[in-house]
Protein backbone atom coordinates (compact mmCIF):
# COMPACT_ATOMS: atom_id res chain seq x y z
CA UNK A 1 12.69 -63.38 -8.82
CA UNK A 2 13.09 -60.09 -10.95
CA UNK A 3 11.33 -56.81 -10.39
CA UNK A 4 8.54 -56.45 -12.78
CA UNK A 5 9.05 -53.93 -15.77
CA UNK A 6 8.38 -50.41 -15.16
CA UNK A 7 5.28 -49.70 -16.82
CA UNK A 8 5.16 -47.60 -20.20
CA UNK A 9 5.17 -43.94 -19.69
CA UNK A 10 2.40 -42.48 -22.68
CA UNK A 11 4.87 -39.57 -24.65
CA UNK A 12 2.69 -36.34 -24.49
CA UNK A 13 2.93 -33.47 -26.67
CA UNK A 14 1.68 -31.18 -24.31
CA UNK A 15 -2.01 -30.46 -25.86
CA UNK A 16 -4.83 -31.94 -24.04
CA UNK A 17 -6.56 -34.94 -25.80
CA UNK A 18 -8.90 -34.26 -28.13
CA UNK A 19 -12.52 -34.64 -27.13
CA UNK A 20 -14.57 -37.68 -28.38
CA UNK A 21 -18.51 -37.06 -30.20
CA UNK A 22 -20.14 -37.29 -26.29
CA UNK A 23 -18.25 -34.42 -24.92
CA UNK A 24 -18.42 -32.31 -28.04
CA UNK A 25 -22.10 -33.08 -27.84
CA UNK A 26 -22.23 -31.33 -24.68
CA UNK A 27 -20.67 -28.72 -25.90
CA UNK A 28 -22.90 -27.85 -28.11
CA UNK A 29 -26.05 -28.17 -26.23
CA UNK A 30 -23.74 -25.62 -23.93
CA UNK A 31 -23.47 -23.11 -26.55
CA UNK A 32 -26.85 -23.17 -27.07
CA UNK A 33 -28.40 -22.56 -24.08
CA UNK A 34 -26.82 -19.25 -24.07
CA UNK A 35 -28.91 -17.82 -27.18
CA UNK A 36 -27.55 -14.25 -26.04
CA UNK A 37 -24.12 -15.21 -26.79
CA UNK A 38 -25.13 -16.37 -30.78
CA UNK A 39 -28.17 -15.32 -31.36
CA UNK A 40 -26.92 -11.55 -32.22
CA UNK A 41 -24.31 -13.14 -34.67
CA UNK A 42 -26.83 -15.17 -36.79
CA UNK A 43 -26.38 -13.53 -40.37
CA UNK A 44 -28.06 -15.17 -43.72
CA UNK A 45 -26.40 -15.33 -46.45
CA UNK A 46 -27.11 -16.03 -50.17
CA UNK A 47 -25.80 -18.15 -52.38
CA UNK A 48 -23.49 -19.65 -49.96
CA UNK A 49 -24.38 -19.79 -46.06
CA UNK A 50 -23.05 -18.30 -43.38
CA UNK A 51 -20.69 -19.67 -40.69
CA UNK A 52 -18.85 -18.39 -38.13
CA UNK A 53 -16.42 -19.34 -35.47
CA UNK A 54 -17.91 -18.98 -32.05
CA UNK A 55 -14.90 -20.25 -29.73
CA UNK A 56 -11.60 -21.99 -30.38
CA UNK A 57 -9.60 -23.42 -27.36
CA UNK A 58 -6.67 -26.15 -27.26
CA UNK A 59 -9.49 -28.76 -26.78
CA UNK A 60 -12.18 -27.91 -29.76
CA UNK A 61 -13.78 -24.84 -31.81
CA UNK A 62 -17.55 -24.10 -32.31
CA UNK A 63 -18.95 -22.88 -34.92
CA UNK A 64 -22.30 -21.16 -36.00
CA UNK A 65 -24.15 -21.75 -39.39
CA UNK A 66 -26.89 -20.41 -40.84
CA UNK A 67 -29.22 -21.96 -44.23
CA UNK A 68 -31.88 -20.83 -46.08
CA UNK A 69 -34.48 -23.19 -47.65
CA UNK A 70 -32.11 -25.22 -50.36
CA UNK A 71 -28.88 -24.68 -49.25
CA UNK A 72 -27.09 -27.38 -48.02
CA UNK A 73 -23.29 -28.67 -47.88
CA UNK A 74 -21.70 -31.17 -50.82
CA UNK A 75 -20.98 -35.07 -49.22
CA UNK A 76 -17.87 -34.42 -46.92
CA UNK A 77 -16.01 -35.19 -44.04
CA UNK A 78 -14.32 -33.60 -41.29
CA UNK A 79 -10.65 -34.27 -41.82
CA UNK A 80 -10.13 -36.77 -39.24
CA UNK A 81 -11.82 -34.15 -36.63
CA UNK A 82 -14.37 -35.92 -34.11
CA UNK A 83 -17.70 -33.33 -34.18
CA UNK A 84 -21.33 -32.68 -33.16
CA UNK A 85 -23.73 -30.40 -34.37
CA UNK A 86 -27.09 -29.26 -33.07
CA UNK A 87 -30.00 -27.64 -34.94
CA UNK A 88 -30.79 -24.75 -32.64
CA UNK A 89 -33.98 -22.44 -35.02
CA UNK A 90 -35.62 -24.22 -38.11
CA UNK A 91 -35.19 -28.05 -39.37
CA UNK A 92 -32.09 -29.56 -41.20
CA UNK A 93 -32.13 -33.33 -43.20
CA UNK A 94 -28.45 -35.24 -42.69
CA UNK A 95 -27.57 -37.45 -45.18
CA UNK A 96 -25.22 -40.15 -43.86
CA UNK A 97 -23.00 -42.66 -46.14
CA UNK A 98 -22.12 -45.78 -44.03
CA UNK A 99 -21.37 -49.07 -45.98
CA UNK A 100 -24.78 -50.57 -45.64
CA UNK A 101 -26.24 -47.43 -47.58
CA UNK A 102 -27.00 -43.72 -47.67
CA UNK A 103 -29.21 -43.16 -44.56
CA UNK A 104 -31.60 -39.58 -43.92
CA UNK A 105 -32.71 -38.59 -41.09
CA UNK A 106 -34.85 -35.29 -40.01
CA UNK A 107 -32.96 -32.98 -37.07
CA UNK A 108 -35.49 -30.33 -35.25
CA UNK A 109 -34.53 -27.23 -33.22
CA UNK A 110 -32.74 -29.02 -29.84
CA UNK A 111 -32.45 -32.15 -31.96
CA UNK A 112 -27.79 -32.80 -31.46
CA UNK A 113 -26.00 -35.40 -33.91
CA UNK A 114 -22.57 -36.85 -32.66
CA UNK A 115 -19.91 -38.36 -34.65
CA UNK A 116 -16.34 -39.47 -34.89
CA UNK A 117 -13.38 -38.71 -37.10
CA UNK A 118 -14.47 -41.00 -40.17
CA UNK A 119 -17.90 -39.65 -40.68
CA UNK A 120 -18.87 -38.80 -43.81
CA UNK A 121 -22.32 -36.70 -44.50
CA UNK A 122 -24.54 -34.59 -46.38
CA UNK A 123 -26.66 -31.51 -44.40
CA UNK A 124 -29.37 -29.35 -46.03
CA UNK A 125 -32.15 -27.08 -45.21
CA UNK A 126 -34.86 -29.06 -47.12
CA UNK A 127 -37.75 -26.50 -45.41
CA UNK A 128 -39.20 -23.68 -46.31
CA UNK A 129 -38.30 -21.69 -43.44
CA UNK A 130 -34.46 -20.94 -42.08
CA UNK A 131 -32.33 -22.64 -39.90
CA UNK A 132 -29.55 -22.35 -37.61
CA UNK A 133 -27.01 -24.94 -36.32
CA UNK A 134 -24.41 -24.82 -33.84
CA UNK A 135 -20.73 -27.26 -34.66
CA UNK A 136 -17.95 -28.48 -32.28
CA UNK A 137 -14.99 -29.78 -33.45
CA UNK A 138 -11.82 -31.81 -31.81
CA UNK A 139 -9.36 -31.17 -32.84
CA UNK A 140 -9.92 -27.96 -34.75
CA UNK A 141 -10.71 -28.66 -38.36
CA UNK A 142 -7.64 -28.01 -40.60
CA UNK A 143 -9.49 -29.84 -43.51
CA UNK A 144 -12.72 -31.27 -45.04
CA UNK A 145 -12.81 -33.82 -48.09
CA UNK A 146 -15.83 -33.50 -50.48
CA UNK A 147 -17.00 -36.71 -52.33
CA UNK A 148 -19.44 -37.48 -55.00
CA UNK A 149 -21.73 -40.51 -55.39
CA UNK A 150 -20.79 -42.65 -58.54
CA UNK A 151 -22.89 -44.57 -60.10
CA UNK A 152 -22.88 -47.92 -57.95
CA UNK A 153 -23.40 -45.84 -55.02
CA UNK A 154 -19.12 -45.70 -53.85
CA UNK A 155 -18.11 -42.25 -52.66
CA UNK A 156 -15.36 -40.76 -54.86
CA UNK A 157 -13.15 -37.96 -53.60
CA UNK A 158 -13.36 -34.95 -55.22
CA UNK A 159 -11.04 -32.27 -53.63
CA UNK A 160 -9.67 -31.38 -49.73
CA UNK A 161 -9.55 -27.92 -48.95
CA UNK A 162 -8.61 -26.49 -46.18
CA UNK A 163 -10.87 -25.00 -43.12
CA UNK A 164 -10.05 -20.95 -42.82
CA UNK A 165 -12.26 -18.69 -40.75
């Protein structure tokens, strides 16, 4: 009778493994519960909103956002980055694009949306008063594809840029 086989050693590059949508969920709620650490950052901005990187480690970044009533991001995705964002002040619509059909949902203050690396959506302050929003991100973002809805409802790419801040 033989020895059995050594088992498979996993190659490692050294980083830790990026987090999945649960733990960056956590994260977020994390950030904020510690208003004092964001809350003197928030900044609104016209046209475009404001963001801003809270935190960046080996493991994820976090991000703060601000929107005024109408604006609102273009149909994108997070560049094979797992994510979670929470709605922290205010009221934010998501617009979601799986293959059985767009999907909307409503997200109040303390309301936290998780996702993984192939999710595609739409966010936009459809209120009348302002909002902010707190994002994690593993691994950091290093791109986002933007899409556009053709006319029998497929997504069409229209550009990736890349994530700077």
């Amino acid at each position: 009778m033989s020895a059995p086989a050594p088992a498979a050693v996993p190659a490692t590059t050294g980083l830790p493994a990026p987090l999945g949508p649960q733990l960056l969920a956590r994260t977020v709620r994390r950030f904020a519960a510690r208003p004092q650490e964001w809350r003197p950052r928030v900044a609104f901005t016209s046209p475009d909103r404001f963001y801003l990187r809270l935190a960046r480690t080996a493991a994820y970044e976090v991000w703060l956002l601000t929107w005024l009533p109408g604006q609102g991001t273009e149909i994108h995705d997070h560049g094979g980055s797992a994510g979670a964002f929470g709605v922290v002040e205010g009221a934010l619509r998501e617009q979601t694009f799986p293959a059985a059909g767009p999907r909307e949902t409503g997200l109040a203050a303390g309301d936290v949306r998780a996702f993984g690396t192939r999710y595609v959506h739409r966010v936009v302050n459809a209120g009348g008063a302002p909002a902010v929003s707190i994002h994690a991100y593993a691994p950091a973002l290093t791109t986002q594809t933007y899409y556009r809805r053709d006319g029998d409802g497929r997504l069409a790419v229209l550009r990736t840029d890349a994530v700077t801040g």
